[in-house]
C-alpha atoms as a PDB file:
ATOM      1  CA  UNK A   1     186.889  70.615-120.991  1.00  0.00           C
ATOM      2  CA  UNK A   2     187.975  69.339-117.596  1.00  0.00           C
ATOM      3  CA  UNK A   3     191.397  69.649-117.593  1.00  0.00           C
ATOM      4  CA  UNK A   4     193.993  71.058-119.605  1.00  0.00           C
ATOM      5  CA  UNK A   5     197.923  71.131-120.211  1.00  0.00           C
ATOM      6  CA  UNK A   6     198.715  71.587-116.886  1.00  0.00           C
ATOM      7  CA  UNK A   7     196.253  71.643-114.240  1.00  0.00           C
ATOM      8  CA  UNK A   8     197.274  73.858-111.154  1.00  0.00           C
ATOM      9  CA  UNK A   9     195.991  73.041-107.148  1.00  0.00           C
ATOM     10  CA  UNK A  10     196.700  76.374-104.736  1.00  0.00           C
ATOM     11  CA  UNK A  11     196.987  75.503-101.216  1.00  0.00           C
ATOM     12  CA  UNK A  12     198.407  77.343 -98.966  1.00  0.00           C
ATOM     13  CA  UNK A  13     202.000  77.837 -99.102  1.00  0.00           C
ATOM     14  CA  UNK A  14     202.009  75.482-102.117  1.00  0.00           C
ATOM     15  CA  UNK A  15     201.880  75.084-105.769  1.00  0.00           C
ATOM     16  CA  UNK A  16     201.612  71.827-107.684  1.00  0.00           C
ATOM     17  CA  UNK A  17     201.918  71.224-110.918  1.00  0.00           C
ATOM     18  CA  UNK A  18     200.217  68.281-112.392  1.00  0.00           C
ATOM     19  CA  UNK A  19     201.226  66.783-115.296  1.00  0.00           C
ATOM     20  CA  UNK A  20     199.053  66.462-118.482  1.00  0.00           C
ATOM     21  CA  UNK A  21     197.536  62.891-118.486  1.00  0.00           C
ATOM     22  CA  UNK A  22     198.985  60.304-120.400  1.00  0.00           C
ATOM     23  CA  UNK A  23     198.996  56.419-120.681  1.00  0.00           C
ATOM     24  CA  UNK A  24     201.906  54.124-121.762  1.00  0.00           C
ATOM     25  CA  UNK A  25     202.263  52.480-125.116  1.00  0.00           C
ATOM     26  CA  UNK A  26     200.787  49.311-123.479  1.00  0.00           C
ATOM     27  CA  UNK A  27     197.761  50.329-122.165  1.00  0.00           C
ATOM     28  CA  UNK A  28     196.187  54.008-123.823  1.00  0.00           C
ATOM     29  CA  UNK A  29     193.200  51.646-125.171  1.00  0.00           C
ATOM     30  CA  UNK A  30     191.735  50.991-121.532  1.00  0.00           C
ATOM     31  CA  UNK A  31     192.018  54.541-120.596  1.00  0.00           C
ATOM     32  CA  UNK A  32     187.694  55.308-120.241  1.00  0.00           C
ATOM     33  CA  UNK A  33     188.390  58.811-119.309  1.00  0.00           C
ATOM     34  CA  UNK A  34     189.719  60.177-122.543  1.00  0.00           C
ATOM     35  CA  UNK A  35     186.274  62.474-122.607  1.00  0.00           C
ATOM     36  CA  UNK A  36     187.502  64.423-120.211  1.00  0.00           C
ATOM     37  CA  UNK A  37     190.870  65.943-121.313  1.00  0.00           C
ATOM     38  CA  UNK A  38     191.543  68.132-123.993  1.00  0.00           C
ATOM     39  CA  UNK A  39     193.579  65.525-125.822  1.00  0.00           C
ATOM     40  CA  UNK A  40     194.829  61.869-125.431  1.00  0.00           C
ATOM     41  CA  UNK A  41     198.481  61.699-124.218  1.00  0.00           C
ATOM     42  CA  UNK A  42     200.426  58.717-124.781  1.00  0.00           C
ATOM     43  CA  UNK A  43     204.075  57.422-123.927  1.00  0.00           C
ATOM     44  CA  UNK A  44     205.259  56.356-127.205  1.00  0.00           C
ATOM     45  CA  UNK A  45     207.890  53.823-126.151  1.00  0.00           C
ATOM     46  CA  UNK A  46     206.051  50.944-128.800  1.00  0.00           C
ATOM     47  CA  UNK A  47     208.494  47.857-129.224  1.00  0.00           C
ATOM     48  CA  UNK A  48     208.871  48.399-133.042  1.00  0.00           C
ATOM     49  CA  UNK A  49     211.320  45.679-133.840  1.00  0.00           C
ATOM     50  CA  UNK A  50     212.687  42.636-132.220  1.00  0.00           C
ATOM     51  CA  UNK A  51     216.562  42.432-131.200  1.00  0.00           C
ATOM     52  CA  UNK A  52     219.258  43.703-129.296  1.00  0.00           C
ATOM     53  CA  UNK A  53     221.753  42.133-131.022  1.00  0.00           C
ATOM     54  CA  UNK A  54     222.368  44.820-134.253  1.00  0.00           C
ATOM     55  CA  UNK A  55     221.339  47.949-135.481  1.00  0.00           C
ATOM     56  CA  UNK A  56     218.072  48.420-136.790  1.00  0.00           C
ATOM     57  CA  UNK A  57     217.691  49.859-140.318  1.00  0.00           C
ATOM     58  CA  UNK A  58     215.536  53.091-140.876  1.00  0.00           C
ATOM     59  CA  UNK A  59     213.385  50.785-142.764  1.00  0.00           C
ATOM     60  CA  UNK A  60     212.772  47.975-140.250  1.00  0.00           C
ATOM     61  CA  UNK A  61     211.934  51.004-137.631  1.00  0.00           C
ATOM     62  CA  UNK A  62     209.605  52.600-140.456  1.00  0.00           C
ATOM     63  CA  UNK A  63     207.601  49.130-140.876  1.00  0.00           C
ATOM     64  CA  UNK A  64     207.525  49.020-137.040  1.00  0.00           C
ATOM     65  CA  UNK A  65     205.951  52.660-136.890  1.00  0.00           C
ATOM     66  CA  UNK A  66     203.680  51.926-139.666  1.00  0.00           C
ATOM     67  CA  UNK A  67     201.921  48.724-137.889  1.00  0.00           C
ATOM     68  CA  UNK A  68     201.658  50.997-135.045  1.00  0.00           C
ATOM     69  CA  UNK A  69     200.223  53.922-136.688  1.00  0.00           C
ATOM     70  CA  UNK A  70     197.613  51.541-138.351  1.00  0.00           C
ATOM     71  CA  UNK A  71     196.452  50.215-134.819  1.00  0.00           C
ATOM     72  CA  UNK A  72     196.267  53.771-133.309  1.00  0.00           C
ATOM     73  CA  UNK A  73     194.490  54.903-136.511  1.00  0.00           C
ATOM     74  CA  UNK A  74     191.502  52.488-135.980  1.00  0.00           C
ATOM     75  CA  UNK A  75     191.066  53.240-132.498  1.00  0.00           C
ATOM     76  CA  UNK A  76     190.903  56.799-133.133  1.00  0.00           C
ATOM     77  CA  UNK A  77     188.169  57.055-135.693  1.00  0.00           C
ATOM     78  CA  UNK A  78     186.353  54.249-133.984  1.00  0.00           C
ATOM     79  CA  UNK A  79     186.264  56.264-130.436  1.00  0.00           C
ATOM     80  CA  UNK A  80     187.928  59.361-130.371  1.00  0.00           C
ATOM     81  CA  UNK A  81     187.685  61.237-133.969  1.00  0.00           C
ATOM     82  CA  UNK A  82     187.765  64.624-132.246  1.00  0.00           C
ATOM     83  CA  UNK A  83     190.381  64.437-129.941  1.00  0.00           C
ATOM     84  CA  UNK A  84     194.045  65.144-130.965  1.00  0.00           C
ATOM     85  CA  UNK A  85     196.664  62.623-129.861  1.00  0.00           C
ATOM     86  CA  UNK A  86     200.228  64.246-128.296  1.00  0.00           C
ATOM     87  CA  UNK A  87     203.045  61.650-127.742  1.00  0.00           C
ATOM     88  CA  UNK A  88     203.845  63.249-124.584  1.00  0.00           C
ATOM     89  CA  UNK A  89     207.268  60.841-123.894  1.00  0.00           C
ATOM     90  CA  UNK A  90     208.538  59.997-127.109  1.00  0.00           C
ATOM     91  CA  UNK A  91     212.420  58.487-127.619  1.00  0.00           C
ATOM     92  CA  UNK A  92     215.044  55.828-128.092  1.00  0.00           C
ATOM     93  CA  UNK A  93     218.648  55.257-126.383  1.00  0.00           C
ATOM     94  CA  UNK A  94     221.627  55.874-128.332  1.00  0.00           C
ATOM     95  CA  UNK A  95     222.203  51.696-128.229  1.00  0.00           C
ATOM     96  CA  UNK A  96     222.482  49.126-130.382  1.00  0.00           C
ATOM     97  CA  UNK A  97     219.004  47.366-130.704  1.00  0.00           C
ATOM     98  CA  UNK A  98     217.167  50.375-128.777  1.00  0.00           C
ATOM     99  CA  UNK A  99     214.100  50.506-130.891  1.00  0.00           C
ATOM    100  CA  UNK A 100     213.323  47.283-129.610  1.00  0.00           C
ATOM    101  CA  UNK A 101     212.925  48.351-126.204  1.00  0.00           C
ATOM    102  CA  UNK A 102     212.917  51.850-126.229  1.00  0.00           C
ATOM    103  CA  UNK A 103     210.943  52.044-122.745  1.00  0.00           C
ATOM    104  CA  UNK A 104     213.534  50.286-121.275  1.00  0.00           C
ATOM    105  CA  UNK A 105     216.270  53.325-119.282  1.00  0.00           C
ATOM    106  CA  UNK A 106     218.423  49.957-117.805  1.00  0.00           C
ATOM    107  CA  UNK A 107     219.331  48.164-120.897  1.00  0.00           C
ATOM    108  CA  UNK A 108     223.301  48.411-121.297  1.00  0.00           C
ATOM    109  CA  UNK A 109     225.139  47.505-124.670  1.00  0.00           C
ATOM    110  CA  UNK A 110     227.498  49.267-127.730  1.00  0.00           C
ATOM    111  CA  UNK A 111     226.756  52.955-128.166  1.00  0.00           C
ATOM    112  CA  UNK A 112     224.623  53.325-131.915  1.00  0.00           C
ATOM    113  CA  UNK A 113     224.470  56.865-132.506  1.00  0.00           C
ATOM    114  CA  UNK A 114     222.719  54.990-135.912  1.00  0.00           C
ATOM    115  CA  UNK A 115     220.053  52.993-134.062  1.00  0.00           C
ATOM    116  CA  UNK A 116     218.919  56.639-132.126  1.00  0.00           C
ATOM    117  CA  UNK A 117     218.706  58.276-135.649  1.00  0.00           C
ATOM    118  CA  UNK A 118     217.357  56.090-137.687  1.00  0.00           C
ATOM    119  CA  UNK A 119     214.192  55.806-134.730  1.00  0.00           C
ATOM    120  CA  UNK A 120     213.625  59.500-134.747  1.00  0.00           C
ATOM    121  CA  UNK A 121     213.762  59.546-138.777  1.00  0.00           C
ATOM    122  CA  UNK A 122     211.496  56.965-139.076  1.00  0.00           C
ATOM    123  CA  UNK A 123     208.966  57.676-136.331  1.00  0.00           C
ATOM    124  CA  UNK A 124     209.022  61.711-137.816  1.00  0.00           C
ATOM    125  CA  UNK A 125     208.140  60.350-141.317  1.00  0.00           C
ATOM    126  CA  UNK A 126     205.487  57.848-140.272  1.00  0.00           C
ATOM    127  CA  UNK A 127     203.897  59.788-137.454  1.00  0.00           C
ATOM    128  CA  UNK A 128     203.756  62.500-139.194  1.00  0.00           C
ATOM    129  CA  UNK A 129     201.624  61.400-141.761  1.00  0.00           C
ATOM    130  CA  UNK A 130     198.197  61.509-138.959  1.00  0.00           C
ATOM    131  CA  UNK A 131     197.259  64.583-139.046  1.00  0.00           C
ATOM    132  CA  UNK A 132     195.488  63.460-135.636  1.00  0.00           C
ATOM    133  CA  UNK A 133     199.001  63.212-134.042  1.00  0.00           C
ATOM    134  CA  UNK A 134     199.553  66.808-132.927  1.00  0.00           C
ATOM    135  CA  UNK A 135     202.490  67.105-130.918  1.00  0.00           C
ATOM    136  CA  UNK A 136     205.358  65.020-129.509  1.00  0.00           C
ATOM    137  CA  UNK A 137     207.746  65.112-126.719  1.00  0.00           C
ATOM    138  CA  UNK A 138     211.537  64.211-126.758  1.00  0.00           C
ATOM    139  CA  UNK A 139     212.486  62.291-124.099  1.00  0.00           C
ATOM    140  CA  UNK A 140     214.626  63.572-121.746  1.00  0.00           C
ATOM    141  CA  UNK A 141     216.120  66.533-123.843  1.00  0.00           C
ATOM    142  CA  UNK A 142     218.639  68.261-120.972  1.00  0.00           C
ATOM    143  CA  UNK A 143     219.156  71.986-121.092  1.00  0.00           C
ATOM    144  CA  UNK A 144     222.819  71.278-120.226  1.00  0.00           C
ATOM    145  CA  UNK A 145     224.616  72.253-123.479  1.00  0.00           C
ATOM    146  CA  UNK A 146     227.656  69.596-122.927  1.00  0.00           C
ATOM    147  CA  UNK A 147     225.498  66.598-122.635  1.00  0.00           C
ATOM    148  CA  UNK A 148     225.235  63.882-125.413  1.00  0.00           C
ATOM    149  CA  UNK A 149     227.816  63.297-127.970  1.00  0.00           C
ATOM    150  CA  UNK A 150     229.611  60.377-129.741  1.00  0.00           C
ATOM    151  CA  UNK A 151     229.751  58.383-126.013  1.00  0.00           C
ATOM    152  CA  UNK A 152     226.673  59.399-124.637  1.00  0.00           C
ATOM    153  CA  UNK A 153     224.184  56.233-124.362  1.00  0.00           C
ATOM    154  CA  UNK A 154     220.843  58.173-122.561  1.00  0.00           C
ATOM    155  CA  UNK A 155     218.299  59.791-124.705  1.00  0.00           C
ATOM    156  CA  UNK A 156     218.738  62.936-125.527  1.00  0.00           C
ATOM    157  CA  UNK A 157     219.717  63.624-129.445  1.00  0.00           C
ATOM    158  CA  UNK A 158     221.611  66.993-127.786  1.00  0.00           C
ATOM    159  CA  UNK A 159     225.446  66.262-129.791  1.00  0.00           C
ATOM    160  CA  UNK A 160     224.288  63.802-131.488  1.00  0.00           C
ATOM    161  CA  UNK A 161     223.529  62.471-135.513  1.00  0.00           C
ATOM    162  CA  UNK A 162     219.578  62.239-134.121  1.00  0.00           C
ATOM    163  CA  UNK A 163     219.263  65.703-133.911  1.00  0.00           C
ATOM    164  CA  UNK A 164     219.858  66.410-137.213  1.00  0.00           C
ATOM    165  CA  UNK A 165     216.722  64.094-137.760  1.00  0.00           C
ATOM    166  CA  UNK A 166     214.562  66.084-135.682  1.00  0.00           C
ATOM    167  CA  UNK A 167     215.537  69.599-136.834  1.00  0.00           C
ATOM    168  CA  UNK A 168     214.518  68.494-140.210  1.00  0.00           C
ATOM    169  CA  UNK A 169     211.377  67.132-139.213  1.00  0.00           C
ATOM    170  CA  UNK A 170     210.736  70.197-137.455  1.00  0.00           C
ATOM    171  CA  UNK A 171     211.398  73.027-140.385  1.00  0.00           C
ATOM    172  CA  UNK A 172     208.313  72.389-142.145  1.00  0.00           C
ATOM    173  CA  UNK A 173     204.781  74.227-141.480  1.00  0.00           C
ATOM    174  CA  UNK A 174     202.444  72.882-139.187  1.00  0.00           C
ATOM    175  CA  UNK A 175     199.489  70.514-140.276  1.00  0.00           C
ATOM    176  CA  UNK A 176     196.164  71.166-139.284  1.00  0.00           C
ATOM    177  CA  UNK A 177     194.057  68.463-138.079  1.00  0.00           C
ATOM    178  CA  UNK A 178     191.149  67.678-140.178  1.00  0.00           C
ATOM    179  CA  UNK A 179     187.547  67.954-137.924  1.00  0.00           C
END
């Protein structure tokens, strides 16, 4: 394979560290250079319900996951059947009507600690399902111990009812992914 988790350029006096390729929710389809990574990488931010204006159920979220799962499906076993998928930025705000957006780091309303947890239950049980789907990435988890809580409108699930969702989702065994 050409590249790799993290592909590394010496110069002199210099490291960089690129990161592993990925395309956004919108636009992984176009990507022609899949063949030459290890694995497809995409920024899961998927609009999976419509609204701002309340907080979405675990359901509604579910159905919005499953649509998208279906779509992903199909274009995987039509091109790609031996490459593993990785949501490499994967997350929703802590804000009423988040999963609607959940892209979007500038949309302002009520905190809904509800809305963040019932996104990562959903998207664990859907996802989860595709064995093809081999990895995700929380978005923008902060090794600062103090951050999140009951007021805390950004991402992370640190202090908050969503990471109870994703320690769960996390305690079972690995799946394999079929050949």
């Amino acid at each position: 394979m050409v590249a790799s988790f993290t592909a590394t350029l010496f110069l002199p006096f210099f490291v960089f560290f690129l990161p592993p390729p990925a395309a956004n929710w919108d636009s992984y389809k176009t990507v022609n250079w899949w063949d030459a990574v290890d694995f497809i990488g995409i920024d899961s931010y998927f609009p999976l319900v419509s609204g701002m204006d309340r907080t979405h159920t675990e359901m509604e979220i579910r159905t919005g996951w499953q649509w998208v799962m279906r779509e992903i499906n199909k274009w995987h076993k039509k091109f790609w059947r031996r490459r593993a998928i990785v949501f490499l930025e994967s997350g929703c705000r802590s804000i009423r009507g988040a999963a609607s957006r959940p892209w979007d780091s500038e949309i302002w309303g009520p905190t809904d600690m509800a809305e963040q947890a019932n996104y990562y239950a959903a998207m664990f049980r859907v996802v989860g399902r595709y064995p093809f789907i081999q990895g995700y990435f929380l978005w923008h988890w902060v090794s600062y111990l103090k951050h999140g809580g009951p007021n805390d409108k950004s991402y992370t699930v640190w202090n908050k009812p969503a990471l109870g969702r994703v320690r769960n989702s996390f305690s079972g065994k690995p799946k394999p992914m079929k050949p």
